[in-house]
PDB file of N, CA and C in Angstrom:
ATOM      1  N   UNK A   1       0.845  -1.178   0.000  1.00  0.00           N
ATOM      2  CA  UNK A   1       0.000   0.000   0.000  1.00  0.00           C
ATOM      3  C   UNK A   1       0.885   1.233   0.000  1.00  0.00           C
ATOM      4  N   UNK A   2       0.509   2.457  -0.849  1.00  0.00           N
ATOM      5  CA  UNK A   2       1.175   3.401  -0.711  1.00  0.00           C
ATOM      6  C   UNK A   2       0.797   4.531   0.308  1.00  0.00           C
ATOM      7  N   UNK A   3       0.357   4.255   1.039  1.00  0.00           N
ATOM      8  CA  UNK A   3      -0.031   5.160   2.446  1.00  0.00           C
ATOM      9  C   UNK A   3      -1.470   6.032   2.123  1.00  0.00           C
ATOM     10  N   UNK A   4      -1.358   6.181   3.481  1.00  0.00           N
ATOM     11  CA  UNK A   4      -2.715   6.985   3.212  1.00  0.00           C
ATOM     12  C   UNK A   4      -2.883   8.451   3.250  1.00  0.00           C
ATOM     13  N   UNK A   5      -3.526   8.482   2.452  1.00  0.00           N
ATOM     14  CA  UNK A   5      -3.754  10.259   1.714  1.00  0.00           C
ATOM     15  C   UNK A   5      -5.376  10.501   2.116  1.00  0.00           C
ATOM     16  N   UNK A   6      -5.319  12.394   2.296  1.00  0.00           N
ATOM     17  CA  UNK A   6      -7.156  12.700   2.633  1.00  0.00           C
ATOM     18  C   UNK A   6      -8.507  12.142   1.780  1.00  0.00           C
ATOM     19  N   UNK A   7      -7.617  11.429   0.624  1.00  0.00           N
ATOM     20  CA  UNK A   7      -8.761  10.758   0.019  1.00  0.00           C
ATOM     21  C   UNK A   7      -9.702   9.317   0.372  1.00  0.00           C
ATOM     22  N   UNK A   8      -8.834   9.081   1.263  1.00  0.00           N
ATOM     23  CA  UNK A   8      -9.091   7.741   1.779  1.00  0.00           C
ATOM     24  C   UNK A   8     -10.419   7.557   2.023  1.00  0.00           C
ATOM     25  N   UNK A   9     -10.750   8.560   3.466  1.00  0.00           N
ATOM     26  CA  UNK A   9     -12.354   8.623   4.080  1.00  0.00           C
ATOM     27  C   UNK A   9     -13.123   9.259   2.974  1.00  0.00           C
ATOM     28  N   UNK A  10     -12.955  10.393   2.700  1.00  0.00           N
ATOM     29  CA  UNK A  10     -14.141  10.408   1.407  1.00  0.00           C
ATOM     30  C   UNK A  10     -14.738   9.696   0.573  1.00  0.00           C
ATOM     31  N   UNK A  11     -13.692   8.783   0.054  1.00  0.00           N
ATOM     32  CA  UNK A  11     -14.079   7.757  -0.603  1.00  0.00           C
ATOM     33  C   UNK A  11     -15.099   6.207  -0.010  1.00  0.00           C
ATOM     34  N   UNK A  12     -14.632   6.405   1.233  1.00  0.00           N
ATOM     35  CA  UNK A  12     -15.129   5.129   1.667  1.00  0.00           C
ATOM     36  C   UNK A  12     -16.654   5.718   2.414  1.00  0.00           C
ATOM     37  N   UNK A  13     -16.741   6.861   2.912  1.00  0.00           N
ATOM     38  CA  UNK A  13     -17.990   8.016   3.165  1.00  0.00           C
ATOM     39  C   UNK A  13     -18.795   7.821   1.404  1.00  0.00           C
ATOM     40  N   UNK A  14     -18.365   7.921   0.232  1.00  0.00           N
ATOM     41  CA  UNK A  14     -19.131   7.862  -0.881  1.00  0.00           C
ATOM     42  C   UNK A  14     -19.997   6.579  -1.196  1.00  0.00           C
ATOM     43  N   UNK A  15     -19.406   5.671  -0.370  1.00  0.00           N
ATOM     44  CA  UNK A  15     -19.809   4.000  -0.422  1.00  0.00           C
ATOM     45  C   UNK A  15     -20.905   3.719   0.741  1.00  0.00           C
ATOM     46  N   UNK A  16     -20.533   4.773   1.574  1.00  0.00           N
ATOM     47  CA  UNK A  16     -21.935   4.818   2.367  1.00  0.00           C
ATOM     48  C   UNK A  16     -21.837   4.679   3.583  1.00  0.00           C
ATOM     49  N   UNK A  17     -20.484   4.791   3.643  1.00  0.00           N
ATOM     50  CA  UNK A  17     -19.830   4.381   5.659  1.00  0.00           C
ATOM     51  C   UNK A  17     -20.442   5.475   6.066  1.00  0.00           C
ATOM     52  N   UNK A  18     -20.318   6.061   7.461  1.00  0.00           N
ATOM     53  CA  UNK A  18     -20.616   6.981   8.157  1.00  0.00           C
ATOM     54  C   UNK A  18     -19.324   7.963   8.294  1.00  0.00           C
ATOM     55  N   UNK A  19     -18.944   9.409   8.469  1.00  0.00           N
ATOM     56  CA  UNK A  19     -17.951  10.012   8.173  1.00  0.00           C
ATOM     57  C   UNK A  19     -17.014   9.422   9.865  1.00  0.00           C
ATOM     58  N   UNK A  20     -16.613   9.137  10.738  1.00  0.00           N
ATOM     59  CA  UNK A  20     -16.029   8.523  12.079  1.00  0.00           C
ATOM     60  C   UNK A  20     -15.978   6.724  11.601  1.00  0.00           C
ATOM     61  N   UNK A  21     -17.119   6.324  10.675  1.00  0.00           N
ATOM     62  CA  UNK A  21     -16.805   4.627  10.801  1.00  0.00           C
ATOM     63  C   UNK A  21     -15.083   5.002   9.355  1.00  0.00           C
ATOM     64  N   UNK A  22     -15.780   5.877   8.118  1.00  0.00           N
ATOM     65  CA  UNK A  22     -14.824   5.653   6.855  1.00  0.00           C
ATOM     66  C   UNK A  22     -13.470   6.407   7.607  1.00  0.00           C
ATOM     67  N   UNK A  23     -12.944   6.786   8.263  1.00  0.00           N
ATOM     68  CA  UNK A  23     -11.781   7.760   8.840  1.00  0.00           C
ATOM     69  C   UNK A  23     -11.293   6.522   9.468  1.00  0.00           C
ATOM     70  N   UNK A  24     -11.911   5.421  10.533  1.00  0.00           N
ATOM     71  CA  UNK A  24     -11.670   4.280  11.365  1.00  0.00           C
ATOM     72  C   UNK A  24     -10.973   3.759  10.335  1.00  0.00           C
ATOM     73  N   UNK A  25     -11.783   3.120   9.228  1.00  0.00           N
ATOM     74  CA  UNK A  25     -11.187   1.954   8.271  1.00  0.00           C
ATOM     75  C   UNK A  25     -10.220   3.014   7.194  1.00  0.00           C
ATOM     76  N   UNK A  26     -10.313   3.725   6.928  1.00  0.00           N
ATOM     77  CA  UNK A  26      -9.019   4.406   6.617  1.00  0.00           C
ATOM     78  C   UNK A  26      -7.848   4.077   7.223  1.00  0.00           C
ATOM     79  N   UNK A  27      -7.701   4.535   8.509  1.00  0.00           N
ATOM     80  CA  UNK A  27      -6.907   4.336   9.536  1.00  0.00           C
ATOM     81  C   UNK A  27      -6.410   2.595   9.538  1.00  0.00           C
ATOM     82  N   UNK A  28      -7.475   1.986   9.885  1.00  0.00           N
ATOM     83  CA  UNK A  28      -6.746   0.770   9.912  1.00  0.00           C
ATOM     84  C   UNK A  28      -6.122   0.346   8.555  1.00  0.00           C
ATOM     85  N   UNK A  29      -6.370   0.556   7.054  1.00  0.00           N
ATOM     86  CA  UNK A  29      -5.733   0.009   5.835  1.00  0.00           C
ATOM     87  C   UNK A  29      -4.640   0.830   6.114  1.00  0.00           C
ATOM     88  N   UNK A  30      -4.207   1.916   6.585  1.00  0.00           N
ATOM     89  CA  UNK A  30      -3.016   2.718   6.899  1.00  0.00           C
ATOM     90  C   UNK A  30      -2.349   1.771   7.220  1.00  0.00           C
ATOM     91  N   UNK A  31      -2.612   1.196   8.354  1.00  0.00           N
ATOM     92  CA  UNK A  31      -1.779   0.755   9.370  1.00  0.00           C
ATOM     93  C   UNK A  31      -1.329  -0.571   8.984  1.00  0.00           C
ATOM     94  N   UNK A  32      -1.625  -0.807   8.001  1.00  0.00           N
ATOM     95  CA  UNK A  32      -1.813  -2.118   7.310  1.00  0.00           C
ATOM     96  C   UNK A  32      -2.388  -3.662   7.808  1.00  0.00           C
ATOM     97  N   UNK A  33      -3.311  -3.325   9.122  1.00  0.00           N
ATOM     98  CA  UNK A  33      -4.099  -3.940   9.795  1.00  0.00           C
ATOM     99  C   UNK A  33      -4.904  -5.200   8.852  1.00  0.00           C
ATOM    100  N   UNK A  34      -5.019  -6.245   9.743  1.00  0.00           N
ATOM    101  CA  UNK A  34      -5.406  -7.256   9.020  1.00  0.00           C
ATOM    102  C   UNK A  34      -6.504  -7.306   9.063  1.00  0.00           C
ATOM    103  N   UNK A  35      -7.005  -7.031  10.133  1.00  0.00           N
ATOM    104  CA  UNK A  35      -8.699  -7.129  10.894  1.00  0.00           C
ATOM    105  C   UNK A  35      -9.309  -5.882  11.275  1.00  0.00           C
ATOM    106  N   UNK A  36     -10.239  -5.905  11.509  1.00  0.00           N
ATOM    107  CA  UNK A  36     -10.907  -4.362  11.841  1.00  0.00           C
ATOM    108  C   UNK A  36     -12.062  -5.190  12.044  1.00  0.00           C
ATOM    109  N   UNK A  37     -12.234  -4.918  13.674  1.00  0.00           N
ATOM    110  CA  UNK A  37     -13.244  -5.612  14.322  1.00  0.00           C
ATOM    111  C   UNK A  37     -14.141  -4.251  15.255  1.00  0.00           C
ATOM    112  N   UNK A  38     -16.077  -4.625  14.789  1.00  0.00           N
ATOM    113  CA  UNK A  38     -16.593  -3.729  15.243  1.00  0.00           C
ATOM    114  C   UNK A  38     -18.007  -4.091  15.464  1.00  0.00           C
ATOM    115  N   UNK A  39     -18.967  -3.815  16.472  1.00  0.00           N
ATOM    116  CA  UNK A  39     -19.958  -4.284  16.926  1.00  0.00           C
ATOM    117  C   UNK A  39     -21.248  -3.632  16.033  1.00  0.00           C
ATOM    118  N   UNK A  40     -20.780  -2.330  15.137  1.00  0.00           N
ATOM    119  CA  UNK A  40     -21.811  -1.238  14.079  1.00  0.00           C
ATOM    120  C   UNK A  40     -22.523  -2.690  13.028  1.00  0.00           C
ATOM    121  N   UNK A  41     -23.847  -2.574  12.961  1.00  0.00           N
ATOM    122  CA  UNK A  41     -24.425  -3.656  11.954  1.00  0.00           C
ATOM    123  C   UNK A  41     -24.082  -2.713  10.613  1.00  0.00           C
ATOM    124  N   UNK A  42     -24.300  -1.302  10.613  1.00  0.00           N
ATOM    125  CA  UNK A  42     -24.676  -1.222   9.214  1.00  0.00           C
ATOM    126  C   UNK A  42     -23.191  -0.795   8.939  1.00  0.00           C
ATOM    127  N   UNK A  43     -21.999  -0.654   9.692  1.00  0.00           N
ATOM    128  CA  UNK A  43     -21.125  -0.569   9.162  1.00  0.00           C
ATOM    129  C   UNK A  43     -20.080  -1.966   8.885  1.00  0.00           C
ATOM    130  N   UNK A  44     -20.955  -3.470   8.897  1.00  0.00           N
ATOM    131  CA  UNK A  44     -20.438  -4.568   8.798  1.00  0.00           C
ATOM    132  C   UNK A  44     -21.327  -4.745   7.349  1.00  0.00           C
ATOM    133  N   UNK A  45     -22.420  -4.348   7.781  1.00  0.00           N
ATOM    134  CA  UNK A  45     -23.114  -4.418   6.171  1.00  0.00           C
ATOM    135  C   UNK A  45     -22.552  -3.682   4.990  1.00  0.00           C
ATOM    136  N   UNK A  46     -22.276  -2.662   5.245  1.00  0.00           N
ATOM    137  CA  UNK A  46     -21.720  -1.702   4.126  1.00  0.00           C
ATOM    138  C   UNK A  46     -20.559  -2.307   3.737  1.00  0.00           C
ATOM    139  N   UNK A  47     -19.306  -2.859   4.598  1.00  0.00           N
ATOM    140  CA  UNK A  47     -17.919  -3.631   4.326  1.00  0.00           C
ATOM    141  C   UNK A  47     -18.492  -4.872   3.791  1.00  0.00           C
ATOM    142  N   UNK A  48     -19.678  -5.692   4.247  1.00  0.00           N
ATOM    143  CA  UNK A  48     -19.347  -6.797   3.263  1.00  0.00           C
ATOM    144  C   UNK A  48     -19.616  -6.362   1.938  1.00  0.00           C
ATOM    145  N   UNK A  49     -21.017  -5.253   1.535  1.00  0.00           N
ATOM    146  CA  UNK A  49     -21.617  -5.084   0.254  1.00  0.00           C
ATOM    147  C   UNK A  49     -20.010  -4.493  -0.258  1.00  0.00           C
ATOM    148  N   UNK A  50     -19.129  -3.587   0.050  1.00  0.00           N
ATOM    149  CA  UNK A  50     -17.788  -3.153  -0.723  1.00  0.00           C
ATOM    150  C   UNK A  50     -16.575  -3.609   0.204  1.00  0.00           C
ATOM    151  N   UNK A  51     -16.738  -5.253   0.428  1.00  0.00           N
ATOM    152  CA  UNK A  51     -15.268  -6.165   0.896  1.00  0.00           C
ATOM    153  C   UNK A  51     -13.911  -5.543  -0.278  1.00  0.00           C
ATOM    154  N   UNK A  52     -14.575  -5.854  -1.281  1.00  0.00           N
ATOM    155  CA  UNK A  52     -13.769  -5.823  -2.887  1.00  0.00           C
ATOM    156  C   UNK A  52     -13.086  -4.727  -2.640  1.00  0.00           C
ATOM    157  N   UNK A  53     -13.747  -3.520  -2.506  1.00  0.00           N
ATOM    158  CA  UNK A  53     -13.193  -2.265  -2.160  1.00  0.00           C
ATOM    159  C   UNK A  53     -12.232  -1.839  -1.185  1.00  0.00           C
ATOM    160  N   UNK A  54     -12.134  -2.708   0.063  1.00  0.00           N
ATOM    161  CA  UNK A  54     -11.171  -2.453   1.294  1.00  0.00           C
ATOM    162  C   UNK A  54      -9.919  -3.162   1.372  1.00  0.00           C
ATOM    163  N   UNK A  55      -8.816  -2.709   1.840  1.00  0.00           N
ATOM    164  CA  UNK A  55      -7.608  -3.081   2.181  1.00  0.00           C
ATOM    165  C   UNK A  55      -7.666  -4.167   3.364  1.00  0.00           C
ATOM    166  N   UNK A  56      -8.916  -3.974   4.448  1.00  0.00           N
ATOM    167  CA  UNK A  56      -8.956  -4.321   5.450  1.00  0.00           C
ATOM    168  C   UNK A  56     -10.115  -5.168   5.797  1.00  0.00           C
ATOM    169  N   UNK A  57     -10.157  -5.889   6.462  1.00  0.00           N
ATOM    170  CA  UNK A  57     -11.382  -7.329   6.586  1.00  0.00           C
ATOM    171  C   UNK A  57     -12.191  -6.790   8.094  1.00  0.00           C
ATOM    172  N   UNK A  58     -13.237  -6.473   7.931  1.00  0.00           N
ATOM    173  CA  UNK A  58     -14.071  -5.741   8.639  1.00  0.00           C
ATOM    174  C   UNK A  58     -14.697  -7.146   9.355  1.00  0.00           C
ATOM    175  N   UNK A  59     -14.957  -7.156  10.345  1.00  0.00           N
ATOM    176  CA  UNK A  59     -15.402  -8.306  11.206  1.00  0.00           C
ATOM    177  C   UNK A  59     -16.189  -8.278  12.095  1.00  0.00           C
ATOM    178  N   UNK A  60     -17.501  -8.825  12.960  1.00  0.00           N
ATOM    179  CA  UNK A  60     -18.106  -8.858  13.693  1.00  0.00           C
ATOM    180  C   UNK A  60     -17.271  -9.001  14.764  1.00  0.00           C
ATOM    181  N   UNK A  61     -17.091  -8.000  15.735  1.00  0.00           N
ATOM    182  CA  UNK A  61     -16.068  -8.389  17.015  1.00  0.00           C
ATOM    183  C   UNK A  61     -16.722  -9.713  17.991  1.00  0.00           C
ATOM    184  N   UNK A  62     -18.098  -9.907  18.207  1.00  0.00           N
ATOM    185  CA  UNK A  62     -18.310 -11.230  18.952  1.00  0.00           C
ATOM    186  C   UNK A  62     -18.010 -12.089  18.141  1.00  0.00           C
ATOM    187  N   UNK A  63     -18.716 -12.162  16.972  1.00  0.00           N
ATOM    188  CA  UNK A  63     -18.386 -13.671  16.057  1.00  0.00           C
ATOM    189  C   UNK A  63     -16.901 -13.925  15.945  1.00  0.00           C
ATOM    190  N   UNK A  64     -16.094 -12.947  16.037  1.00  0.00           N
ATOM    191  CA  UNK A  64     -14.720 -13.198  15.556  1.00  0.00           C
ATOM    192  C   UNK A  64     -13.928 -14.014  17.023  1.00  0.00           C
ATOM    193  N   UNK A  65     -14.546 -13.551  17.919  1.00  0.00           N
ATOM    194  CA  UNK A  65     -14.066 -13.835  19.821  1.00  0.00           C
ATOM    195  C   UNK A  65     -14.628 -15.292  19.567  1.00  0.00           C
ATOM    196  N   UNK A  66     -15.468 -16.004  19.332  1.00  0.00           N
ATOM    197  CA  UNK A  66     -15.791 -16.890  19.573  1.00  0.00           C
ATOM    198  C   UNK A  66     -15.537 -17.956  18.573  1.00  0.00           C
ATOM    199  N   UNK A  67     -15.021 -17.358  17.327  1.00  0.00           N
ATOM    200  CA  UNK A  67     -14.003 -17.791  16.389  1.00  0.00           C
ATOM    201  C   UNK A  67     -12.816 -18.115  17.088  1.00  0.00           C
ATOM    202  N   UNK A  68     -11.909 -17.040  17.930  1.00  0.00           N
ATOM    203  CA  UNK A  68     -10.673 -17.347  18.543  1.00  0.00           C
ATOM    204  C   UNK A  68     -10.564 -18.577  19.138  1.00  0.00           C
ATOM    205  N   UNK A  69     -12.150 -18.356  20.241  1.00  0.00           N
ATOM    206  CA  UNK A  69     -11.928 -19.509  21.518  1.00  0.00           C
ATOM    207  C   UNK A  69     -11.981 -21.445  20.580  1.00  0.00           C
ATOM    208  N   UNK A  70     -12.431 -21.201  19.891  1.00  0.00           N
ATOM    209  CA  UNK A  70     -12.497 -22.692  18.765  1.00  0.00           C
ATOM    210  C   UNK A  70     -11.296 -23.293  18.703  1.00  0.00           C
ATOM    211  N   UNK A  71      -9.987 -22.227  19.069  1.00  0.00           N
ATOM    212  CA  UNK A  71      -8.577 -22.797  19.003  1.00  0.00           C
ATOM    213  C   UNK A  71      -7.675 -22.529  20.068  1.00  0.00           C
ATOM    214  N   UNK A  72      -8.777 -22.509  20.781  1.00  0.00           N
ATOM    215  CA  UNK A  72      -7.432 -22.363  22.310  1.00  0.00           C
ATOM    216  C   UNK A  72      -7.602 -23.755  22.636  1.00  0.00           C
TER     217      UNK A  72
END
């Protein structure tokens, strides 16, 4: 990734995030974060309808916890 520039959140705000959820997932494809885990329905809905679109894998934070415990 070539870093992140002010275009980031606008763009992901045009797709229909909320302007604080698209700045979040900005932030995390910055960071080059693998996961981006969050309890928002319509901002898990909006990441799956534009997965294609993100750097970053947006995740249900319970489903993903109870994903973990499957391998302890």
């Amino acid at each position: 990734m070539s870093g992140w520039h002010s275009a980031d959140s606008p763009k992901l705000e045009s797709l229909g995030f909320k302007p604080y959820d698209a700045l979040h997932i900005a932030c995390a494809e910055f960071g080059n974060a693998d996961i981006f885990l969050t309890t928002d329905d319509q901002m898990l809905s909006n990441a799956t309808r534009y997965s294609a679109q993100l750097r970053v894998q947006v995740e249900n934070r319970y489903a993903y916890k109870k994903c973990l415990c499957c391998f302890a």
